[in-house]
Protein backbone atom coordinates (compact mmCIF):
# COMPACT_ATOMS: atom_id res chain seq x y z
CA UNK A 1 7.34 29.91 12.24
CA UNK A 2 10.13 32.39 11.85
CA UNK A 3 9.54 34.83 9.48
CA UNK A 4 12.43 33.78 7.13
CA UNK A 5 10.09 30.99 6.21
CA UNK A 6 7.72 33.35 4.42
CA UNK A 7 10.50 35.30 2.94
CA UNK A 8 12.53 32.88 1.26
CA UNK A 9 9.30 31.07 -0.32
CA UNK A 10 8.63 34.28 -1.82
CA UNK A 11 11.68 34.56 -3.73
CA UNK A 12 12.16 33.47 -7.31
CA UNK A 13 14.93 30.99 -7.76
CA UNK A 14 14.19 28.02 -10.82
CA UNK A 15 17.28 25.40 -10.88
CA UNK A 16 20.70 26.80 -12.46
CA UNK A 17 18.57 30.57 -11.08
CA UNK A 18 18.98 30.94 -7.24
CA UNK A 19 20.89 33.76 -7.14
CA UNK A 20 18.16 35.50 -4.95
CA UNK A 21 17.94 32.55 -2.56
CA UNK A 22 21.74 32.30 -2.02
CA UNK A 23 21.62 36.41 -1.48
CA UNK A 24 19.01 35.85 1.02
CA UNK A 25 21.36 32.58 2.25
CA UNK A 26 24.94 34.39 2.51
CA UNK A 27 23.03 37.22 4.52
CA UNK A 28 21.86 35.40 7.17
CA UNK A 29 24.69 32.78 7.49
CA UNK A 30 27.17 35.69 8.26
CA UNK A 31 25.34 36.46 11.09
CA UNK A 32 25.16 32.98 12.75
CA UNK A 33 28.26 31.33 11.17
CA UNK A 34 32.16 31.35 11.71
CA UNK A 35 32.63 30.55 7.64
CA UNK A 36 30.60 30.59 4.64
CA UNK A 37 31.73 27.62 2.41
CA UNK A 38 30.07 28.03 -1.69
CA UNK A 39 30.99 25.73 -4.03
CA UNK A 40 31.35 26.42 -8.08
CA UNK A 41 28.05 25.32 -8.96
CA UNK A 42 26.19 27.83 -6.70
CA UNK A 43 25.75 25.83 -3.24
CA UNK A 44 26.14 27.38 0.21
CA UNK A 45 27.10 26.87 3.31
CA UNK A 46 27.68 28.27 6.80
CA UNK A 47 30.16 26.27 9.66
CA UNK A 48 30.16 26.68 13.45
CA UNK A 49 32.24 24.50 15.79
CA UNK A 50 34.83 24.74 12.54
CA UNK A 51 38.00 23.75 14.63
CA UNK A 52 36.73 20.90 16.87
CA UNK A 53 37.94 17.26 17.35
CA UNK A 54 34.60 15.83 16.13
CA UNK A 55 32.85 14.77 12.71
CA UNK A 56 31.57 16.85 10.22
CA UNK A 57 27.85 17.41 9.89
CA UNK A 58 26.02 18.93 6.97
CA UNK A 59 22.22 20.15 7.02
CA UNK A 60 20.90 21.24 3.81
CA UNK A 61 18.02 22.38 1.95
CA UNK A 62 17.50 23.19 -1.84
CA UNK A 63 17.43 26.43 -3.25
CA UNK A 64 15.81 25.60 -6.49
CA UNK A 65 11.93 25.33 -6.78
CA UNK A 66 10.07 23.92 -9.98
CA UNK A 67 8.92 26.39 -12.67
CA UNK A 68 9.90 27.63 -16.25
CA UNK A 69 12.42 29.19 -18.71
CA UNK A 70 11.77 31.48 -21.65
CA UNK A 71 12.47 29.04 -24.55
CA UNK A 72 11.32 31.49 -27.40
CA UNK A 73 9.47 34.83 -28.01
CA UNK A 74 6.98 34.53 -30.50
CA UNK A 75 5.63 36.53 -32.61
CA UNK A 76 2.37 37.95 -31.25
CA UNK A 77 4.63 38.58 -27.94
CA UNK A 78 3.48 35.51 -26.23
CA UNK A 79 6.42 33.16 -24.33
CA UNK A 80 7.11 29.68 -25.27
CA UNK A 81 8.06 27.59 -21.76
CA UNK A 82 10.40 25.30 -20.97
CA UNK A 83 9.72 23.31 -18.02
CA UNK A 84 12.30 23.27 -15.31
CA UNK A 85 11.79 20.06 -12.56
CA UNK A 86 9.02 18.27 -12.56
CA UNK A 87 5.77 19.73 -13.27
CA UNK A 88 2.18 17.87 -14.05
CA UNK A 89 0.67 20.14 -17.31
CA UNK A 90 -2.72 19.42 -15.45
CA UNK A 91 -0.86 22.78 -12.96
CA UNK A 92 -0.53 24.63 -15.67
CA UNK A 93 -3.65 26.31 -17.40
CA UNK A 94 -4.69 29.81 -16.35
CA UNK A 95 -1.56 30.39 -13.32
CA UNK A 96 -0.21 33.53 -12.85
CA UNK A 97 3.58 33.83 -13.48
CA UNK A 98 6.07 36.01 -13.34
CA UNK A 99 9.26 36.34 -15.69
CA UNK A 100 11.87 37.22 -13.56
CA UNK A 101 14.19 39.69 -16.18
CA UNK A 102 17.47 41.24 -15.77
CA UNK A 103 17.52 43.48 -12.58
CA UNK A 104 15.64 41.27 -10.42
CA UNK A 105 12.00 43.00 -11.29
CA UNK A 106 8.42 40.69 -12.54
CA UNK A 107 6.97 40.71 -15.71
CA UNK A 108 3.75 39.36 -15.14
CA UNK A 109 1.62 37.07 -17.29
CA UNK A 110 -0.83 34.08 -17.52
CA UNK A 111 -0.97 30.57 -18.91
CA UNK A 112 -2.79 30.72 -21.91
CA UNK A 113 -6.11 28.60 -21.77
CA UNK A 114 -9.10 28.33 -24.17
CA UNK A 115 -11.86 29.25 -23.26
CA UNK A 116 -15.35 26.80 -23.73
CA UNK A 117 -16.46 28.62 -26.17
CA UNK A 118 -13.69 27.83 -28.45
CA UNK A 119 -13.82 24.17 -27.47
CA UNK A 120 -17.74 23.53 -28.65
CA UNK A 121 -17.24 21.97 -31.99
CA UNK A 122 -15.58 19.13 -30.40
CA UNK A 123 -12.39 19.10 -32.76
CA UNK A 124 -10.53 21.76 -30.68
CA UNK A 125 -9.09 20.50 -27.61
CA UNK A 126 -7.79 21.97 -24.72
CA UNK A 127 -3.63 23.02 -24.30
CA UNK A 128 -2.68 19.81 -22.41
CA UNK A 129 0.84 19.89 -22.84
CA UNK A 130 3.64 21.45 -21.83
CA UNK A 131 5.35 21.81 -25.19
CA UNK A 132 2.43 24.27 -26.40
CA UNK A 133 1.80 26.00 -23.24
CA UNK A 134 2.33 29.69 -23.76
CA UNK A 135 2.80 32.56 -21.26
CA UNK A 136 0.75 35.62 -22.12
CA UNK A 137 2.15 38.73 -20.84
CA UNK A 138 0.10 41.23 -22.52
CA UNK A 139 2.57 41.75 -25.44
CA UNK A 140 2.04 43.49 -28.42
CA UNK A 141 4.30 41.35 -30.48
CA UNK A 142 7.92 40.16 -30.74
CA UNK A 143 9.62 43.51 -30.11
CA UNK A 144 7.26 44.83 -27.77
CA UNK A 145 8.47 42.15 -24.99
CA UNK A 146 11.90 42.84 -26.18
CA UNK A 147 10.72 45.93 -24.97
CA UNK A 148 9.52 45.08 -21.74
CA UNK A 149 13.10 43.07 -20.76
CA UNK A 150 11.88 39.39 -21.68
CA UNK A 151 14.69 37.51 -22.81
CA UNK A 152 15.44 33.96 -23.72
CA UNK A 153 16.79 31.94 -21.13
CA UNK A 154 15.13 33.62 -17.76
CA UNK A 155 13.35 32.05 -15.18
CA UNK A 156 9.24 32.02 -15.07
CA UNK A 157 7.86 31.25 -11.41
CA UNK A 158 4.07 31.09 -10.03
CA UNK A 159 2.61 33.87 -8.60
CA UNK A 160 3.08 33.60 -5.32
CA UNK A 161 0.17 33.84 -2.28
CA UNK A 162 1.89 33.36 1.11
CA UNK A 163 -1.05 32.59 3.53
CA UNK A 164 -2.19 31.27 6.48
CA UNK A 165 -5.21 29.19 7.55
CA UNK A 166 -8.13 29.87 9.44
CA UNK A 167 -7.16 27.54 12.13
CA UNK A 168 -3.00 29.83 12.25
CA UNK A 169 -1.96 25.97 12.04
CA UNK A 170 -1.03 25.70 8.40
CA UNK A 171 0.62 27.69 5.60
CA UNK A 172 0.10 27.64 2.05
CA UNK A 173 2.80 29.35 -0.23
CA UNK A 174 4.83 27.90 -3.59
CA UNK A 175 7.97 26.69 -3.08
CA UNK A 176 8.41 25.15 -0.15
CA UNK A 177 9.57 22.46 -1.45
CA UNK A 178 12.40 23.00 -0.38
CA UNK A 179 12.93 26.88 0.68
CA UNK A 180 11.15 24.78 3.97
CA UNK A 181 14.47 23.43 4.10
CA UNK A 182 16.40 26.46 3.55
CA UNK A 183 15.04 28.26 6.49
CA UNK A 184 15.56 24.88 8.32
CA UNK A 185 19.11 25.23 8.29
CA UNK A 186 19.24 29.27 8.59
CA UNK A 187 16.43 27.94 12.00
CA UNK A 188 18.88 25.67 13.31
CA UNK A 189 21.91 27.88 12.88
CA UNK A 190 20.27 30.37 14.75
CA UNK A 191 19.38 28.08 18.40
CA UNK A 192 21.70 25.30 18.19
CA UNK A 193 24.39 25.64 21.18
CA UNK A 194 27.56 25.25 20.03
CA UNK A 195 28.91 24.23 23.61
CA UNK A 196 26.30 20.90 23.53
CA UNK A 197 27.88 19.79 20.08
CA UNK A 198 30.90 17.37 19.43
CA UNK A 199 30.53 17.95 15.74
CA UNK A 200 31.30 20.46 13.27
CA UNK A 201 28.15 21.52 11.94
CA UNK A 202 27.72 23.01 7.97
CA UNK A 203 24.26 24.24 7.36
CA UNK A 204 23.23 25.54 4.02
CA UNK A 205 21.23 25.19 0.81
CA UNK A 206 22.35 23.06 -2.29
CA UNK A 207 21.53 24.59 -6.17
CA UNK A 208 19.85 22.55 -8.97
CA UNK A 209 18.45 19.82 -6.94
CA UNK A 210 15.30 19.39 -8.97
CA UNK A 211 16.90 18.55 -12.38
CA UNK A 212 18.93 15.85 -10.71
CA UNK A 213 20.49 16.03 -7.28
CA UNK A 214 23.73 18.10 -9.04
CA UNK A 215 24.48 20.38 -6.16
CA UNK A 216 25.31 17.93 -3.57
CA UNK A 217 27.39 15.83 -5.47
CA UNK A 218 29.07 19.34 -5.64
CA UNK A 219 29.26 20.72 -2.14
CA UNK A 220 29.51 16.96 -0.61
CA UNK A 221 32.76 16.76 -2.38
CA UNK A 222 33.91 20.64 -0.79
CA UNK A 223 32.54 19.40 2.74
CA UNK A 224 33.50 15.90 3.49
CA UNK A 225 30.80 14.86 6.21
CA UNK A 226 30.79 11.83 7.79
CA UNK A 227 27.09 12.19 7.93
CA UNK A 228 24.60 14.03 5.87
CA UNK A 229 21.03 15.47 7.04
CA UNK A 230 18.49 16.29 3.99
CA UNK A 231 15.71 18.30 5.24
CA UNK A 232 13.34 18.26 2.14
CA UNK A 233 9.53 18.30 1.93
CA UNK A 234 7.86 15.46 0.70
CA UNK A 235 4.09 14.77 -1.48
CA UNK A 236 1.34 13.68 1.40
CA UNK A 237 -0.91 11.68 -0.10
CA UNK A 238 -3.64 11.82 3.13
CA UNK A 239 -6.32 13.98 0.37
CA UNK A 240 -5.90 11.43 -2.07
CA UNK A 241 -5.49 7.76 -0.29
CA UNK A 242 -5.39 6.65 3.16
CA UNK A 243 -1.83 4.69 3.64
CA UNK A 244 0.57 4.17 6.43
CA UNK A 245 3.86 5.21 4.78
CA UNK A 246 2.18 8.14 2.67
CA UNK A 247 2.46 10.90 4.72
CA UNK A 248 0.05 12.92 6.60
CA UNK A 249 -0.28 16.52 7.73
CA UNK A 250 0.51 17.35 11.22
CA UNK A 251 1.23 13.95 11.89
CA UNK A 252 5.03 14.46 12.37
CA UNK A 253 8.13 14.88 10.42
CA UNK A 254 8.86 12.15 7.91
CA UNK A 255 11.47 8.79 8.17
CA UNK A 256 12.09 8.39 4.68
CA UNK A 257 12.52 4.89 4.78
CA UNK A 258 13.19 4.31 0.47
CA UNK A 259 13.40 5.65 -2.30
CA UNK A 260 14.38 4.60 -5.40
CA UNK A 261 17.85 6.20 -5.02
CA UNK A 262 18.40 5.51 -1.60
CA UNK A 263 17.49 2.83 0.75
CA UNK A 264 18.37 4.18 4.30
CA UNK A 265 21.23 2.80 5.73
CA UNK A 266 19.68 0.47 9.29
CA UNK A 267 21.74 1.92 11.47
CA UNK A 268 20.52 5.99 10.59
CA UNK A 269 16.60 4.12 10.62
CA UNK A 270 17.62 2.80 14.41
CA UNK A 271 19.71 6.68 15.32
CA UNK A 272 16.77 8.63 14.16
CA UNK A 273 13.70 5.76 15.56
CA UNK A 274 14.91 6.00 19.27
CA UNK A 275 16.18 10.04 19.46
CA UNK A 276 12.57 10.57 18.27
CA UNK A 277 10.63 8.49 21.21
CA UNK A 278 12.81 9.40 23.75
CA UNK A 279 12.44 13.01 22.85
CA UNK A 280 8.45 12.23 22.32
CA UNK A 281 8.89 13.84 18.91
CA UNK A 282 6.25 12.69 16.23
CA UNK A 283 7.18 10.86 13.50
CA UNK A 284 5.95 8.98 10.59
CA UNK A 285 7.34 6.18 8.09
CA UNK A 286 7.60 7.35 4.08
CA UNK A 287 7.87 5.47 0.76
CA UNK A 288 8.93 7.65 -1.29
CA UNK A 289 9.01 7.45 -5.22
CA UNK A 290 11.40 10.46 -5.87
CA UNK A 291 14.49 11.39 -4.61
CA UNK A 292 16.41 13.83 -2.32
CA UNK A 293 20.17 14.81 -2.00
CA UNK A 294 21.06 12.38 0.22
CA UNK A 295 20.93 10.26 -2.89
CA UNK A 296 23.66 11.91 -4.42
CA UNK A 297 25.41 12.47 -1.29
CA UNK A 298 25.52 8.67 -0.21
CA UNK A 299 28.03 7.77 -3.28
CA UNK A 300 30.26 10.67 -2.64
CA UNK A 301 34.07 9.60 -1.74
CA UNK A 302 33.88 6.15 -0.24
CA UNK A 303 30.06 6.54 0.96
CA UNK A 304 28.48 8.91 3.60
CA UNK A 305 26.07 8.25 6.28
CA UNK A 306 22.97 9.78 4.96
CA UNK A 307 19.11 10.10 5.87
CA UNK A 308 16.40 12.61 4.73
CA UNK A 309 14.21 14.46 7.87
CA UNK A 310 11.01 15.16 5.58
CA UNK A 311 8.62 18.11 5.92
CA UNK A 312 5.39 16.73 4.99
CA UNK A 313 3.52 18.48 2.48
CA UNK A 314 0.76 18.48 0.19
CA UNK A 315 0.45 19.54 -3.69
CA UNK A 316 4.28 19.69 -4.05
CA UNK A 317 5.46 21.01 -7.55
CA UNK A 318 2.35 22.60 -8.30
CA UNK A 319 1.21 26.64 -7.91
CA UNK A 320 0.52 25.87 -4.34
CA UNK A 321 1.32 23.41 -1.20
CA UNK A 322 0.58 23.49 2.32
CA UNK A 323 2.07 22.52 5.59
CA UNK A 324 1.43 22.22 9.19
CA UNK A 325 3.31 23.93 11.77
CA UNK A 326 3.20 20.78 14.37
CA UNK A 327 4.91 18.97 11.78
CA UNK A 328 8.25 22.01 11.10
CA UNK A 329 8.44 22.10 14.90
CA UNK A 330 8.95 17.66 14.83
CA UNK A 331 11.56 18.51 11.94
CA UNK A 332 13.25 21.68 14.18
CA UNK A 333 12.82 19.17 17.92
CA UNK A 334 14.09 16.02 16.09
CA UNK A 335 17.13 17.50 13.93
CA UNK A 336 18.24 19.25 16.95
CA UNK A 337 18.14 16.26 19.11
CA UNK A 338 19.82 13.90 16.74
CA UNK A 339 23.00 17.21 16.83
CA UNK A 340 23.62 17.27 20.14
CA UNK A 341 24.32 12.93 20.27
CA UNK A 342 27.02 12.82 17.14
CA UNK A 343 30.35 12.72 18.45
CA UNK A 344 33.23 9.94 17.01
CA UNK A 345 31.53 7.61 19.03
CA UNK A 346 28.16 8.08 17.66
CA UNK A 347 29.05 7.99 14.06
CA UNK A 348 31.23 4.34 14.57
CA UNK A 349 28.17 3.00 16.48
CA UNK A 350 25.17 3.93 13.47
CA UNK A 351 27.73 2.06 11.32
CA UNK A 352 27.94 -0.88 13.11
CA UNK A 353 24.14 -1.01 12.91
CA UNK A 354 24.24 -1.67 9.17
């Protein structure tokens, strides 16, 4: 994989936070894009193929990856949390984390977690919730992490430890759910061909996606397309339980089939089905039970042709996940594919297909 991929999963960027990610973003659209579109909220996009008779595509990521918020300083210098997206407490106990303060630098610290010892008279029971989780960052007291730039309100976000596998086939790293996507659209920006596309193409990252799908409503509303491309990773279950619309590594990029915010619409099932086989592209079917932007993206204006390309990936919105690179280059093969058939033409015949 490129290396953007490993840079952008190292940045820190909680929901309502991504100012680092849409830095990292704006720098690399300007050198692949003819505009760069950013809505209110935070979302960004670049556009090539900006004044052509064709539809409007967008391709986007999320910038925002699960992880905390200074709620409180207390006393001995320790950090209440505040979870931000969806996080199981089980994560939680003895991580690494960094508070991200004002100018961008870490303050480091560790979940809190009792040790046995204190846990032998059988009345004392381990922190199992996130409400009395604290971060320890090696505070005196109060004023001390004053001190050391902690204030209420900034972001907390797992230590991060980008690596690869024995076998150079899979990478483990926070956060790719969804800076994966992210670099997806920055990767496709970079080798698409504008000449072989009959489309205007907007490729980009939405904000705040993990506390509710709000940046696509957003930039869906600035953008208009008449069809919408999520590229999000998505919980394998293949460690856990063998099923057939669970997702497995390496086994190809995701169909994403239902969720409980979006059914997908016959017509993109049939589009994205028959570009795969006749591009021998590897794909799998997925039931998922969570959501992606092209939730929120479906209900914007009068409805918008939507689907979700899903990076499979295991241990999602914990410290670590891990995916395949077979599986980014089905994503990279079958996204580009689907580009180069959307034309007027295209876009009245998936609707038909309903």
């Amino acid at each position: 994989m490129k290396k953007l991929y490993e840079e952008l999963v190292n940045l820190p960027g909680v929901s309502g936070q991504e100012k680092y990610v849409r830095q990292y973003m704006r720098k690399h659209l300007e050198a692949t894009s003819e505009e760069i579109i950013q809505d209110n909220l935070g979302s960004i996009f670049g556009v090539i193929n900006k004044d052509i008779d064709g539809p409007t595509v967008m391709i986007a990521g999320h910038m925002d990856e699960v992880g905390a918020m200074v709620e409180e300083i207390n006393k001995n210098g320790t950090i209440k949390m505040l979870a931000i997206g969806g996080i199981s407490p089980t994560v939680m106990v003895s991580q690494h984390m960094d508070v991200v303060i004002d100018d961008g630098s870490f303050v480091p610290g560790v979940v809190g977690a009792k040790p046995p010892h204190l846990l032998r008279d059988k009345t004392t029971k381990q922190v199992s919730s996130f409400e009395d989780f604290f971060l320890d960052i090696g505070a005196n007291d109060k004023e001390h992490a004053k001190k050391l730039g902690v204030k209420i309100g900034q972001q907390i976000v797992f230590r991060n430890n980008y690596t690869v596998s024995a076998d150079g086939k899979k990478y483990f790293s926070k956060a790719w759910d969804d800076r994966f996507g992210c670099a997806m659209a920055l990767d496709i920006l970079e080798d698409v061909k504008k000449e072989e596309l009959a489309c205007k193409l907007y490729a980009g990252a939405n904000v705040q996606e993990e506390v509710g799908l709000r940046g696509a409503q957003t930039s869906s509303f600035k953008i208009k397309p008449d069809l919408f491309i999520a590229v999000d990773c998505s919980p394998c279950q293949d460690t856990f339980t063998e099923t057939e619309v669970g997702g497995t590594l390496g086994n190809g990029f995701l169909v994403r089939f239902y969720d409980p915010r979006a059914i997908l619409h016959q017509g993109m099932k049939q589009f994205i089905e028959k570009t795969a086989k006749e591009n021998n592209i590897k794909f799998q079917y997925y039931k998922s039970l969570g959501g992606t932007d092209a939730a929120a993206v479906q209900l914007s204006r009068e409805g918008v042709l939507v689907c979700t390309i899903g990076m499979p990936s295991r241990y999602i919105h914990s410290t670590t996940s891990i995916i395949h690179e077979d599986d980014y280059k089905a994503v990279k093969q079958q996204i580009l594919a689907m580009l180069k058939q959307i034309d007027f033409n295209k876009i009245k015949e998936i609707k038909a297909n309903v």
